[in-house]
Protein backbone atom coordinates (compact mmCIF):
# COMPACT_ATOMS: atom_id res chain seq x y z
CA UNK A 1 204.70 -23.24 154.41
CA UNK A 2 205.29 -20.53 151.40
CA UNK A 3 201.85 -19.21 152.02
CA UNK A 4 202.77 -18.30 156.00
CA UNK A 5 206.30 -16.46 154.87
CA UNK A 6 204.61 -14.56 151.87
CA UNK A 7 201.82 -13.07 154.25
CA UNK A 8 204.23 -12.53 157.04
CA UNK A 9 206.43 -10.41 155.14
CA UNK A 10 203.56 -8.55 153.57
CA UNK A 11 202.54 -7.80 156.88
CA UNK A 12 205.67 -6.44 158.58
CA UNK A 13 207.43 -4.99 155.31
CA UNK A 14 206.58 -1.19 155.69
CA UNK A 15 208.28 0.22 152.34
CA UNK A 16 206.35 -1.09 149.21
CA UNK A 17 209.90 -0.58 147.61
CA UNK A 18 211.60 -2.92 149.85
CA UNK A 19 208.32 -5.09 149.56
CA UNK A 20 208.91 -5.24 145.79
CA UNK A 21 212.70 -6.06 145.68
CA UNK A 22 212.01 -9.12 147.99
CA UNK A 23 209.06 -9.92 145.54
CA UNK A 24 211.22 -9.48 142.28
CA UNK A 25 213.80 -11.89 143.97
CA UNK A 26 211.00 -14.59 144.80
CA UNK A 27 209.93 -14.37 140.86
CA UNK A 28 212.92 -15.38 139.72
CA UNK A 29 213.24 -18.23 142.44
CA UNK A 30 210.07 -19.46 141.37
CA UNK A 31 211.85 -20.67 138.16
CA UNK A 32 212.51 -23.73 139.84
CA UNK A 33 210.07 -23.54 142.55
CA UNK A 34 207.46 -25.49 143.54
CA UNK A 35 204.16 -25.15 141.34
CA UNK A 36 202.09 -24.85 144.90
CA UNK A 37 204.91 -21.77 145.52
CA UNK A 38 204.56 -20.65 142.34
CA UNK A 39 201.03 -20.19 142.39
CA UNK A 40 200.35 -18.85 145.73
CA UNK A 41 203.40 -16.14 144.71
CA UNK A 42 201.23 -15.16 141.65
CA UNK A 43 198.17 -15.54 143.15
CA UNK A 44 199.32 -13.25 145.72
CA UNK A 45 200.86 -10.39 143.32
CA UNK A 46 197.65 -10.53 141.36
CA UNK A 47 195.03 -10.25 144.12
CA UNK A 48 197.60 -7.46 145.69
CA UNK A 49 197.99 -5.29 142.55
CA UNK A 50 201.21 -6.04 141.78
CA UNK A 51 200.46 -6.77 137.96
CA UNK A 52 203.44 -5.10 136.62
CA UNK A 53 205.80 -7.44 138.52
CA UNK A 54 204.23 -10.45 136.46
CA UNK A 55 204.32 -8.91 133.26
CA UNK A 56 208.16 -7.72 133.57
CA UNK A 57 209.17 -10.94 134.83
CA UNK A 58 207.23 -12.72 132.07
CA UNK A 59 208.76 -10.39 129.31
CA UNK A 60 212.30 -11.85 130.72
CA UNK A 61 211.40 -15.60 130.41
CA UNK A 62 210.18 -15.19 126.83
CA UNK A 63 213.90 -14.59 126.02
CA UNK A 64 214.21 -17.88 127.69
CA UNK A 65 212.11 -20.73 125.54
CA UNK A 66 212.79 -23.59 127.64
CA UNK A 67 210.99 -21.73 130.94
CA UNK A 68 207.61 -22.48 131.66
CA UNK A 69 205.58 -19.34 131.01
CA UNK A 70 202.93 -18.48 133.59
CA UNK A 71 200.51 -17.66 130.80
CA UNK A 72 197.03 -17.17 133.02
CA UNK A 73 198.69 -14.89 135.68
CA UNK A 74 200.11 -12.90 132.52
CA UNK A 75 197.20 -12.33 131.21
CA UNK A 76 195.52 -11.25 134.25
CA UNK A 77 198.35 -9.14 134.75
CA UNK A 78 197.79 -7.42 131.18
CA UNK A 79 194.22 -6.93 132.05
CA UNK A 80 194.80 -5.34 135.59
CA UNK A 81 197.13 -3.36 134.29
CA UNK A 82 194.85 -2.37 130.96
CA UNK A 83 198.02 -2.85 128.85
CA UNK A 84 196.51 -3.42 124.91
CA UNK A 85 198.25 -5.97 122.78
CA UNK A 86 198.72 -4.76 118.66
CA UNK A 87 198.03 -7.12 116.19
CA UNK A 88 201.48 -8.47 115.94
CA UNK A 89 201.49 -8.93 119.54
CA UNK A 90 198.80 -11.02 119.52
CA UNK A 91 199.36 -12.97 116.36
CA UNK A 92 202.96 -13.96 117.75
CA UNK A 93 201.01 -14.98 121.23
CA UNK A 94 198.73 -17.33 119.33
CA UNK A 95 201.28 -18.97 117.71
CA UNK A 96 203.53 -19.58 120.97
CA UNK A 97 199.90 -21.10 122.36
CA UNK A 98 199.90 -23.54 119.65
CA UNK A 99 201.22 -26.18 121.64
CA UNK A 100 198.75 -28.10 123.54
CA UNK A 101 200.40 -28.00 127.05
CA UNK A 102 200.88 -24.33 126.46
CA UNK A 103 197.45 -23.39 125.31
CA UNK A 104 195.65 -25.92 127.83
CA UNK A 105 197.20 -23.90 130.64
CA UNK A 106 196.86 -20.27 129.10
CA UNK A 107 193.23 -21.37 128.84
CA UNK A 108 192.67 -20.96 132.61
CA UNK A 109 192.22 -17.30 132.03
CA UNK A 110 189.59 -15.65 130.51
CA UNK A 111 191.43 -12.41 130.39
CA UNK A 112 192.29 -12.81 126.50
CA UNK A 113 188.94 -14.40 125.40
CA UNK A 114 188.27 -11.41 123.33
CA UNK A 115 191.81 -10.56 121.90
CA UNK A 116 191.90 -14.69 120.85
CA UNK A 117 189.04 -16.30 119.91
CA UNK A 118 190.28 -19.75 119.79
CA UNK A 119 190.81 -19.56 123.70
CA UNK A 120 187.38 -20.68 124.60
CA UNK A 121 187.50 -24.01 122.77
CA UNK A 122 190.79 -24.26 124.42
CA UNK A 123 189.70 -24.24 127.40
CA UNK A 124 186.74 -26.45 127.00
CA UNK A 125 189.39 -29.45 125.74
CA UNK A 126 191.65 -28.36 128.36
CA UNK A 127 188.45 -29.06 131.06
CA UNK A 128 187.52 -32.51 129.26
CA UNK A 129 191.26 -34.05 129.25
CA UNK A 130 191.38 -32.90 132.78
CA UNK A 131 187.76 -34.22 134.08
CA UNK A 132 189.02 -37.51 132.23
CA UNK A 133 192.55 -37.32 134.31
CA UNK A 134 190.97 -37.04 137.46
CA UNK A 135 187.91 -39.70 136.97
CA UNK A 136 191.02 -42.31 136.10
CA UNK A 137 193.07 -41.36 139.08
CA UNK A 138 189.79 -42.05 141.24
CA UNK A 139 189.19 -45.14 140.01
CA UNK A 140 193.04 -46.14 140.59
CA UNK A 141 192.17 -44.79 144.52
CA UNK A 142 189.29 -46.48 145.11
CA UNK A 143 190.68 -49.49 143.86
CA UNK A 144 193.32 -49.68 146.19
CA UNK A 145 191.44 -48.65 148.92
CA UNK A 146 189.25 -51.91 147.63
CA UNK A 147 192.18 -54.19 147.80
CA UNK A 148 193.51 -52.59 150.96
CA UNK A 149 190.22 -53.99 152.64
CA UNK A 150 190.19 -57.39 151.33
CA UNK A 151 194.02 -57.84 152.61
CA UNK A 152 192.34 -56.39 156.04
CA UNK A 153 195.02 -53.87 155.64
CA UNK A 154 193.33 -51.71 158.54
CA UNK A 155 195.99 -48.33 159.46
CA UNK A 156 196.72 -47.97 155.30
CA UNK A 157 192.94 -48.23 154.15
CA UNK A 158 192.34 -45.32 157.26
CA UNK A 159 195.55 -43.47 155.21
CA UNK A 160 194.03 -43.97 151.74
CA UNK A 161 190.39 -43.58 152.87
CA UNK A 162 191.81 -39.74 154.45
CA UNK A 163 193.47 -39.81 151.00
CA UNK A 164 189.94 -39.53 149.58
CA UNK A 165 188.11 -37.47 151.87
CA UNK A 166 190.89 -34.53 151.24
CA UNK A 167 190.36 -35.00 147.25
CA UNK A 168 186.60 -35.49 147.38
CA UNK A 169 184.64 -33.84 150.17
CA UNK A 170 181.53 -34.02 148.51
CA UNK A 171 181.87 -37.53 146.76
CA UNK A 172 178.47 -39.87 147.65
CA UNK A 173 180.77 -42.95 147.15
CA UNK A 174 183.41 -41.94 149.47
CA UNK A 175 181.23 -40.63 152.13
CA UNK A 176 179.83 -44.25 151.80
CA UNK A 177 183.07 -45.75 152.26
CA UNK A 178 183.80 -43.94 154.94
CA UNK A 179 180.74 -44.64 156.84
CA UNK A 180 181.79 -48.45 156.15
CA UNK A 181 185.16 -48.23 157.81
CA UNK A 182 183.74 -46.13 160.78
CA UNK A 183 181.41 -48.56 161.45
CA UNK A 184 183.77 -51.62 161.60
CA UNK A 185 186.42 -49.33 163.31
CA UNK A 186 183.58 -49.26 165.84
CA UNK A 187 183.21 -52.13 166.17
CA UNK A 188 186.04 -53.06 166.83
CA UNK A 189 186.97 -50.41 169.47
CA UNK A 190 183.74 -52.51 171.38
CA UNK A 191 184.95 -55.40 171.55
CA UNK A 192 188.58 -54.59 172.54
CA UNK A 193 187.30 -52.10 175.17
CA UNK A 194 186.99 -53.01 178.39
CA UNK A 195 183.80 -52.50 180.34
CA UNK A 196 183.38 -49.31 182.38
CA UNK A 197 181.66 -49.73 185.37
CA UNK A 198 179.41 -46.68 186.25
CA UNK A 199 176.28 -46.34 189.05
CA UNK A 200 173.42 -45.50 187.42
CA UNK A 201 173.32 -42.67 189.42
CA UNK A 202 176.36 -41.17 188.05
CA UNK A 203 174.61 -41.60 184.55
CA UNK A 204 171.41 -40.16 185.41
CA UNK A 205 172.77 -37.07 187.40
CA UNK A 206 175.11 -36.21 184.62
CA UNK A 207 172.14 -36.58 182.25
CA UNK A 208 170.17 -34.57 184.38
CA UNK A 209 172.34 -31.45 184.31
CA UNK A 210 173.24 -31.34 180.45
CA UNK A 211 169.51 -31.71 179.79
CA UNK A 212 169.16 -28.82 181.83
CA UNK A 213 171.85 -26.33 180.55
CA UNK A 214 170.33 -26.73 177.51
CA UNK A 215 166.78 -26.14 178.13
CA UNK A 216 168.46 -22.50 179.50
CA UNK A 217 169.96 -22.54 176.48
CA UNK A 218 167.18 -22.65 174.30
CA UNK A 219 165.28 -20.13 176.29
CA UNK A 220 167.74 -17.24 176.54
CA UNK A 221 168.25 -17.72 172.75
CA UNK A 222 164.41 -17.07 172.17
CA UNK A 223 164.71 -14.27 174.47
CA UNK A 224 168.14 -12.61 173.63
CA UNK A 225 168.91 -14.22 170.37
CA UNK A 226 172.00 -11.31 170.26
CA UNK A 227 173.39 -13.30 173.05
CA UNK A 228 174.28 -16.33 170.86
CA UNK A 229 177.94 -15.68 170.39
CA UNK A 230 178.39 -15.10 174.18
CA UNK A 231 176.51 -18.23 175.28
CA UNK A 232 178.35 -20.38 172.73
CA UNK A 233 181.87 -19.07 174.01
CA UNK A 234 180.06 -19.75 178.09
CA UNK A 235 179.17 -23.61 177.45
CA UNK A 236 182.70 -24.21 175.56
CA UNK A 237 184.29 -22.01 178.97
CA UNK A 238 182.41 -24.66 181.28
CA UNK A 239 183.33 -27.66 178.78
CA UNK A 240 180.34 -28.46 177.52
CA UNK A 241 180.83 -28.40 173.94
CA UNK A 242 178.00 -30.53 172.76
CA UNK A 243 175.58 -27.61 174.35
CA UNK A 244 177.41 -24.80 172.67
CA UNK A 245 177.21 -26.69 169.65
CA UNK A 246 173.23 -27.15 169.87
CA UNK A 247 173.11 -23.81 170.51
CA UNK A 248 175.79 -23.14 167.28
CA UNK A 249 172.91 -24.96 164.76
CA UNK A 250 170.15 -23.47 166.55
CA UNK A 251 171.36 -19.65 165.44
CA UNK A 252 171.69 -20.98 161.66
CA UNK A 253 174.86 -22.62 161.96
CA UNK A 254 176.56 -19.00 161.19
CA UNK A 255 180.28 -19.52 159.61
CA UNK A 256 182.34 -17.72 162.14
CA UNK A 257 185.59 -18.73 163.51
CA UNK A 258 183.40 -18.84 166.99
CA UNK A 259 181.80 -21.72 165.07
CA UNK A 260 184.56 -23.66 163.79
CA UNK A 261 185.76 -23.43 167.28
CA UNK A 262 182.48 -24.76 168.16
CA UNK A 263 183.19 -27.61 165.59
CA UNK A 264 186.47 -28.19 166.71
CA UNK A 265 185.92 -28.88 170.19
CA UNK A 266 183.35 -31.57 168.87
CA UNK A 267 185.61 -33.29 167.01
CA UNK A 268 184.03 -32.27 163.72
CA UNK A 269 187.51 -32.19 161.75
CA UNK A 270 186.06 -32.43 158.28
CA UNK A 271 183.40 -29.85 158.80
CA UNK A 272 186.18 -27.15 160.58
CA UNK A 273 188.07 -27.92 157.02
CA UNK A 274 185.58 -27.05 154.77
CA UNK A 275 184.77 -23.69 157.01
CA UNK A 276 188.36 -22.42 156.86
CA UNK A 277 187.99 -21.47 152.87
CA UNK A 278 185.19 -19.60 153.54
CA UNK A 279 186.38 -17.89 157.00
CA UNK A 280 189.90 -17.05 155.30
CA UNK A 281 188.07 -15.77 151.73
CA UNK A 282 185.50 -13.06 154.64
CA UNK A 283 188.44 -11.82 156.02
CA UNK A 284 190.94 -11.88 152.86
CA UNK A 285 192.22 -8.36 153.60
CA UNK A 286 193.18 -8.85 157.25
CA UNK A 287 196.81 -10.26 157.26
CA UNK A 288 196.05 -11.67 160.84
CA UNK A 289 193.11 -14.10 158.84
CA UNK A 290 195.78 -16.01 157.00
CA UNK A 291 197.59 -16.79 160.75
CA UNK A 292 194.22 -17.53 162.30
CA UNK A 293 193.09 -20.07 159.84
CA UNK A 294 196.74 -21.96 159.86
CA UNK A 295 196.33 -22.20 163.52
CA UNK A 296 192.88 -23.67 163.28
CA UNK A 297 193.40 -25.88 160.28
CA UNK A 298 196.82 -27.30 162.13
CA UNK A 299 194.28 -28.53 164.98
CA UNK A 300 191.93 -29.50 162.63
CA UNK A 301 194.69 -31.74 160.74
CA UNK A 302 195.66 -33.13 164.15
CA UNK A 303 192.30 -34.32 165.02
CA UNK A 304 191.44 -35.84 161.78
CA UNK A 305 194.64 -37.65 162.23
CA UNK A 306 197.35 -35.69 159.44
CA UNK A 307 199.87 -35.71 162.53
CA UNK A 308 202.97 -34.81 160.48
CA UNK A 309 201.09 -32.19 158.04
CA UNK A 310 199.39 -30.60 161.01
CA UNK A 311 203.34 -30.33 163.04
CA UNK A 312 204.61 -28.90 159.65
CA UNK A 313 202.15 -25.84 159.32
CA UNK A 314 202.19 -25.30 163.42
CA UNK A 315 206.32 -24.74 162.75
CA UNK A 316 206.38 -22.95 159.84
CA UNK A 317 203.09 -20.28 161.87
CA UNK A 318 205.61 -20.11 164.89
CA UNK A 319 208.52 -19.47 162.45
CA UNK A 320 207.03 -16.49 160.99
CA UNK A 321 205.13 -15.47 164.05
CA UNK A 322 207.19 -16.82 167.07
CA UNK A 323 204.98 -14.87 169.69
CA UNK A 324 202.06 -17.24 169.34
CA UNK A 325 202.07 -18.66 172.35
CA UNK A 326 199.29 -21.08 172.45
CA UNK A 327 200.73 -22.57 169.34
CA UNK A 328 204.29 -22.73 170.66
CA UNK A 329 201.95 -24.99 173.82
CA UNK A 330 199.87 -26.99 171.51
CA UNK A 331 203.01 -27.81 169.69
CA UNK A 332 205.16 -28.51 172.68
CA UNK A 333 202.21 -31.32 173.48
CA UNK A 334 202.15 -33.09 170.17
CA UNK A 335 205.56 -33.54 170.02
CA UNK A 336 205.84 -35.30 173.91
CA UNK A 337 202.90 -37.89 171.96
CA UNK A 338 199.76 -35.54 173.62
């Protein structure tokens, strides 16, 4: 991935000059880049103070009219950089915005809300035709998911149904859908599995000792409650993950990448997902946070069943970072069908 080189050679570049030569050269790739690349390159130079390397390379494409102008990093860029606009300046800007692609996407800055006051309608329209994009596009999804089920089309409705759950977390409707499809997936799985046999004294002894761990659990929280972290990381040692869990939403259900681990051992794909953003935004200035999370959200990928995309970012981590041992292991595994 784009994201893994750019922080990798952040991290082991040691002259800013040589730092901003190999930037300068990836500006004018992104010409005919990627938009994902494209973003994360100017999301990257803006959160990293490297305004001035936007606005030169924007200056260049205006001589250029048929180049897409990155209009909202620009003018973050300008106000970084507390560069003033004259009156000219920003006349001739207003009418380059007049087209409605161009001003939609300038819009998703608020950087020049003052200079041009037409930019806050602009982006208001530019939110409604977008709201009204996405609300079609769901009800295209959902309808082929619908159709996908009637046709008892099971693997593609799982594909389209993951489709979903990546676009809308949070969605009541597709949470409801899902809960539909896990419950006939479960059923099914019952009646094709055969029947284990097991002594009911294997079941109650087993019972037994997981009721008890966790009873221990409980206590030393209430008496050491700064021994959380440490217990946590004990049960998931011993491989009992659904302890270390319980003990996980006993402490607040802190997000921590102990957590997510916590989560991941559980088979809680979805939920390690939606920690990552907020793990990786904590610990934004430690280039080793960006490796971490890719690590994480490759397993996380794998469980939830995004095989391929889950192979693709464990590569491109042991690409930039080859000395990652436990991913160059995991990875071995996948690909021999683990």
């Amino acid at each position: 991935m784009f994201e893994i080189e750019l922080y990798s050679v952040w991290k082991n570049t040691e002259k800013e000059e040589d730092l901003k030569s190999w930037l300068a050269t990836k500006l004018l790739e992104s010409i005919s880049a990627p938009t994902s690349e494209t973003d994360a390159l100017f999301a990257f130079l803006i959160k990293h103070k490297f305004s001035l390397l936007i606005i030169e390379h924007v200056i260049s494409l205006l001589k250029n009219s048929s180049k897409k102008i990155p209009w909202p990093y620009f003018f973050e860029a300008l106000k970084i950089s507390k560069m003033e606009m004259n009156a000219d300046s920003i006349n001739h800007l207003k009418n380059t915005l007049l087209d409605v692609n161009n001003r939609g996407y300038a819009s998703l800055s608020s950087a020049m809300d003052i200079s041009i006051n037409e930019m806050t309608a602009w982006r208001k329209q530019h939110r409604l035709q977008t709201l009204r994009l996405l609300e079609n596009e769901k009800a295209e999804q959902f309808d082929e998911l619908r159709v996908l089920r009637a046709q008892q089309l099971f693997e593609r409705e799982r594909e389209q149904l993951k489709l979903l759950q990546k676009k809308y977390p949070d969605d009541p409707e597709v949470k409801k859908e899902t809960r539909k499809y896990q419950e006939r997936y479960a059923e099914e799985i019952i009646l094709k599995r055969p029947t284990r046999k097991l002594t009911q004294r294997r079941v109650t002894v087993e019972s037994e000792v997981m009721q008890n761990w966790s009873v221990w659990a409980n206590l030393w929280l209430k008496e050491t409650p700064a021994l959380a972290p440490d217990i946590i990381a004990g049960f998931l040692a011993m491989d009992f993950p659904s302890i270390a869990l319980e003990v996980w939403q006993n402490t607040g259900r802190p997000v921590t990448w102990l957590g997510a681990q916590v989560l991941l051992e559980n088979g809680r794909f979805i939920d390690v997902l939606e920690m990552i953003p907020h793990l990786e935004s904590k610990g934004s200035s430690d280039p080793e946070t960006f490796f971490a999370s890719s690590y994480l959200r490759a397993q996380a990928l794998w469980g939830a069943g995004q095989k391929d995309k889950a192979i693709e970012i464990m590569e491109a981590l042991l690409n930039s970072s080859p000395e990652y041992r436990s991913a160059r292991e995991i990875l071995q595994t996948w690909r021999t069908g683990g």
